[in-house]
C-alpha atoms as a PDB file:
ATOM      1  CA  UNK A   1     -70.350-103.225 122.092  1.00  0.00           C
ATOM      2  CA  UNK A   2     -71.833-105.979 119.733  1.00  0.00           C
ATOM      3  CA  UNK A   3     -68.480-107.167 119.347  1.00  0.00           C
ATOM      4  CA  UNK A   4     -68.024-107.594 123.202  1.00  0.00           C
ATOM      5  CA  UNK A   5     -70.896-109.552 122.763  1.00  0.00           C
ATOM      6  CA  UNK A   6     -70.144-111.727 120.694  1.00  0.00           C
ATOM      7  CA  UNK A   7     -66.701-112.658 122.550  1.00  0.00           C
ATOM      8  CA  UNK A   8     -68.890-113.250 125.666  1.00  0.00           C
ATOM      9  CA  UNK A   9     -71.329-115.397 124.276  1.00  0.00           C
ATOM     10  CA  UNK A  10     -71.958-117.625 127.301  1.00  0.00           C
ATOM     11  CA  UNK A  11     -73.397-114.621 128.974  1.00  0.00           C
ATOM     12  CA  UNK A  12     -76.977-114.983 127.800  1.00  0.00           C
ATOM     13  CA  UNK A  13     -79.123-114.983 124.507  1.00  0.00           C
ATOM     14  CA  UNK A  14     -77.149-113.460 121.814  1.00  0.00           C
ATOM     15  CA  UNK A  15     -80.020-113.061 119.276  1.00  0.00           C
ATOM     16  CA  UNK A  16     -82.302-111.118 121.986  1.00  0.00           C
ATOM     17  CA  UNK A  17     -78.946-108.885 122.848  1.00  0.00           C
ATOM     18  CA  UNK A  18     -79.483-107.803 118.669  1.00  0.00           C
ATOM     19  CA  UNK A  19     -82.708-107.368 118.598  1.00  0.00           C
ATOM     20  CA  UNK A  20     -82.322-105.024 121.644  1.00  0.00           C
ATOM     21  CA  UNK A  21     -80.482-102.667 120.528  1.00  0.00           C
ATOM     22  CA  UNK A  22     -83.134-101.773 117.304  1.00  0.00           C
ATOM     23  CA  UNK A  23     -80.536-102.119 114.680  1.00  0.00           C
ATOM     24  CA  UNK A  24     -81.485-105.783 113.957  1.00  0.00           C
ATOM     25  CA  UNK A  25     -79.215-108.181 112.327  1.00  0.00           C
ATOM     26  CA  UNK A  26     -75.949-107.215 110.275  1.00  0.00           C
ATOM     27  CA  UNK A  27     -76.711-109.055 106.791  1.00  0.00           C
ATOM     28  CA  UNK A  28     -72.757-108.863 106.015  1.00  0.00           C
ATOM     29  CA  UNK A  29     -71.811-111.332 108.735  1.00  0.00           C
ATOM     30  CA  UNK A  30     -72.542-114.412 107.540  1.00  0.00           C
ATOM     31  CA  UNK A  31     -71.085-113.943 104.233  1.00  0.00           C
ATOM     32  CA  UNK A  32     -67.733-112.907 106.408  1.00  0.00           C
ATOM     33  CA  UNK A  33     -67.598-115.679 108.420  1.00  0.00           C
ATOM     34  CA  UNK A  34     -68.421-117.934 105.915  1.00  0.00           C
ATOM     35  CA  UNK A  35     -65.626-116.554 103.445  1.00  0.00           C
ATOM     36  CA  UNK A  36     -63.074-116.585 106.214  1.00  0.00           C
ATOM     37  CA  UNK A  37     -64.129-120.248 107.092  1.00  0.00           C
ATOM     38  CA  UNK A  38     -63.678-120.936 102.854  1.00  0.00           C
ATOM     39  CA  UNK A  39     -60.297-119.273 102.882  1.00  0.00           C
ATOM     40  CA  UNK A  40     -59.279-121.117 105.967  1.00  0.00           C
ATOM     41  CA  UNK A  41     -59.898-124.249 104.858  1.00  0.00           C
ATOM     42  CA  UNK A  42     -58.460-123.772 101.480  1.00  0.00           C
ATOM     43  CA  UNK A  43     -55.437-122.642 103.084  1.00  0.00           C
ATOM     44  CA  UNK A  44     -54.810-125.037 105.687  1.00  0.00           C
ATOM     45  CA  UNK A  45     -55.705-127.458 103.216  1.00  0.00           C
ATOM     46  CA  UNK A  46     -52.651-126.562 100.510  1.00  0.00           C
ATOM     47  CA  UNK A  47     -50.189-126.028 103.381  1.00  0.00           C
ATOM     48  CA  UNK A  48     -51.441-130.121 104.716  1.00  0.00           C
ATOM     49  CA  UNK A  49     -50.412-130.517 100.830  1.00  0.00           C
ATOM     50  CA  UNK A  50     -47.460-128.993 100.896  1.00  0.00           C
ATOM     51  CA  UNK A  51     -45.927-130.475 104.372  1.00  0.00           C
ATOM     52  CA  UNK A  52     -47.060-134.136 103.547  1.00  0.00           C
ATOM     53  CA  UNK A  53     -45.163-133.501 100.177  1.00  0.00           C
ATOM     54  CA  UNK A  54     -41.589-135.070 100.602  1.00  0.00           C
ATOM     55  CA  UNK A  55     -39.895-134.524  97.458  1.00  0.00           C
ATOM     56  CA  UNK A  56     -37.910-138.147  95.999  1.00  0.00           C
ATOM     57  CA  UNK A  57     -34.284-138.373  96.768  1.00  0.00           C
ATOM     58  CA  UNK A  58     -33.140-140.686  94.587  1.00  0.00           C
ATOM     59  CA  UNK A  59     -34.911-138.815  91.484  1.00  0.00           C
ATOM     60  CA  UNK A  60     -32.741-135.800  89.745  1.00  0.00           C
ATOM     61  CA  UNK A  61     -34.046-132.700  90.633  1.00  0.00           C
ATOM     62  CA  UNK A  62     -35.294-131.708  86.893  1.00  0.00           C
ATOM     63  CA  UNK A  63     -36.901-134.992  86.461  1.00  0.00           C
ATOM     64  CA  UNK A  64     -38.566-135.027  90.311  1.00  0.00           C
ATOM     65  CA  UNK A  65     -42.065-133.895  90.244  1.00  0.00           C
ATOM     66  CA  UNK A  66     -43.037-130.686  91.896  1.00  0.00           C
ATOM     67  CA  UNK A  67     -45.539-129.678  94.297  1.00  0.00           C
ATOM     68  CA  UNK A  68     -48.316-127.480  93.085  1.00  0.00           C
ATOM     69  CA  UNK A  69     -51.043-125.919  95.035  1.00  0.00           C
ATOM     70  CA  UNK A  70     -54.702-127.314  94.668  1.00  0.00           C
ATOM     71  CA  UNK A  71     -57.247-124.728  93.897  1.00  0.00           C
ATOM     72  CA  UNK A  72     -60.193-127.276  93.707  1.00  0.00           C
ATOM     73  CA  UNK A  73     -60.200-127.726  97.577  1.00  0.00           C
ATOM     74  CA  UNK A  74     -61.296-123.857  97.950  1.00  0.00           C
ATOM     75  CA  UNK A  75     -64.081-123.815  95.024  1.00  0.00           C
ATOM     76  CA  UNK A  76     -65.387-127.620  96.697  1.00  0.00           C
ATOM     77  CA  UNK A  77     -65.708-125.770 100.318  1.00  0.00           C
ATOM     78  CA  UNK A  78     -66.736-122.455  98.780  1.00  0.00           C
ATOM     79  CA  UNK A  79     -69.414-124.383  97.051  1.00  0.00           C
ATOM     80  CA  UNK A  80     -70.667-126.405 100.176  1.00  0.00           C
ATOM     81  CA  UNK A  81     -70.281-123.672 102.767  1.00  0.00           C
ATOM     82  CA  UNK A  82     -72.407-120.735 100.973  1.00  0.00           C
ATOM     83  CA  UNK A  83     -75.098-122.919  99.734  1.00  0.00           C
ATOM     84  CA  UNK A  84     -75.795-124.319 103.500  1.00  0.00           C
ATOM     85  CA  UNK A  85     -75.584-119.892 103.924  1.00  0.00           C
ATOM     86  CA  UNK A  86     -78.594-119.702 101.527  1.00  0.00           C
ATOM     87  CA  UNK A  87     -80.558-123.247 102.058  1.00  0.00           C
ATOM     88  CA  UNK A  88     -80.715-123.349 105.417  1.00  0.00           C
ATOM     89  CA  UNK A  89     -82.690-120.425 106.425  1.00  0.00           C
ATOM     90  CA  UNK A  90     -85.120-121.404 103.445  1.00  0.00           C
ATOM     91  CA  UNK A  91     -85.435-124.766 104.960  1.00  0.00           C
ATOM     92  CA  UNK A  92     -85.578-123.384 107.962  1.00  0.00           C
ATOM     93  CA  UNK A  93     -88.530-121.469 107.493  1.00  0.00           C
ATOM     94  CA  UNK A  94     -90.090-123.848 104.371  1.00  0.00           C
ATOM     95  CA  UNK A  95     -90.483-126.152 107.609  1.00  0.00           C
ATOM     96  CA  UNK A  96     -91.934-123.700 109.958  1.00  0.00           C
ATOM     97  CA  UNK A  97     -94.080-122.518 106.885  1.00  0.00           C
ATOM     98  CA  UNK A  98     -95.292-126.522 106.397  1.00  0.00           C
ATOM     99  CA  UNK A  99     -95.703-127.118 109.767  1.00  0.00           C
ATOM    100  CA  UNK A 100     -97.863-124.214 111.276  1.00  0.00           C
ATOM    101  CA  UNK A 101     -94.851-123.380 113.693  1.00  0.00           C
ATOM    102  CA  UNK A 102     -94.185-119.930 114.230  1.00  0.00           C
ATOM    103  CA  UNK A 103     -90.558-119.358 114.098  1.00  0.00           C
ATOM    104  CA  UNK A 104     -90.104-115.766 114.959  1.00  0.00           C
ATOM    105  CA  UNK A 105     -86.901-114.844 113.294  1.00  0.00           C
ATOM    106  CA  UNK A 106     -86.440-113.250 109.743  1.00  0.00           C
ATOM    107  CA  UNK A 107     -84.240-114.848 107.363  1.00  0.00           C
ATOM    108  CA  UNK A 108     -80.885-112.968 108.192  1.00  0.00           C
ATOM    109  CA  UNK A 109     -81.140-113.729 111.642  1.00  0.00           C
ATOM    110  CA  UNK A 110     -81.809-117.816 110.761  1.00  0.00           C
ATOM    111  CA  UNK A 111     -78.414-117.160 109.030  1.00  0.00           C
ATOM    112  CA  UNK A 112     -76.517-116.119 111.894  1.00  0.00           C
ATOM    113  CA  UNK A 113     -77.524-119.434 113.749  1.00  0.00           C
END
């Protein structure tokens, strides 16, 4: 069911739908989205790499350099995308902490938003 819920997310307020149905939020979500989104990009990245890489004709084929996949793209997005997972609840709710502002949501469900 949550997962029907999640595919039909115009159909109202997804974070009252979980707090509904007394389970609360599911901690290993973010972490799964965000390592899909790291792998993605990584991916999509190399294969960019690889299609934009037109090997020389005119260059002997043992002399011609060859393509090689870049590993630094996934650690760079791995690195951006999982500390915005962990600062921006804290920020989130340093804020609402500074301000006086009553935010209402515990830190895994700032995640999911």
């Amino acid at each position: 069911q949550r997962i029907m819920r999640v595919a039909t997310f115009w159909k109202g307020d997804f974070i009252a739908f979980c707090e509904a149905g007394g389970k609360g939020t599911d901690l290993w979500a973010p972490f799964w989205v965000t390592t899909t989104v790291v792998f993605l990009l990584g991916a999509i990245g190399n294969l960019i790499s690889f299609i934009r890489y037109v090997p020389p004709v005119v260059v002997p084929p043992e002399v011609a350099p060859e393509w090689s996949m870049d590993f630094d793209k996934i650690t760079l997005a791995a690195g951006i995308l999982y500390s915005y997972l962990v600062a921006m609840p804290c920020v989130i709710k340093g804020l609402s902490w500074l301000f006086d502002a009553e935010v209402g949501y515990c830190y895994s469900t700032l995640q999911l938003a």
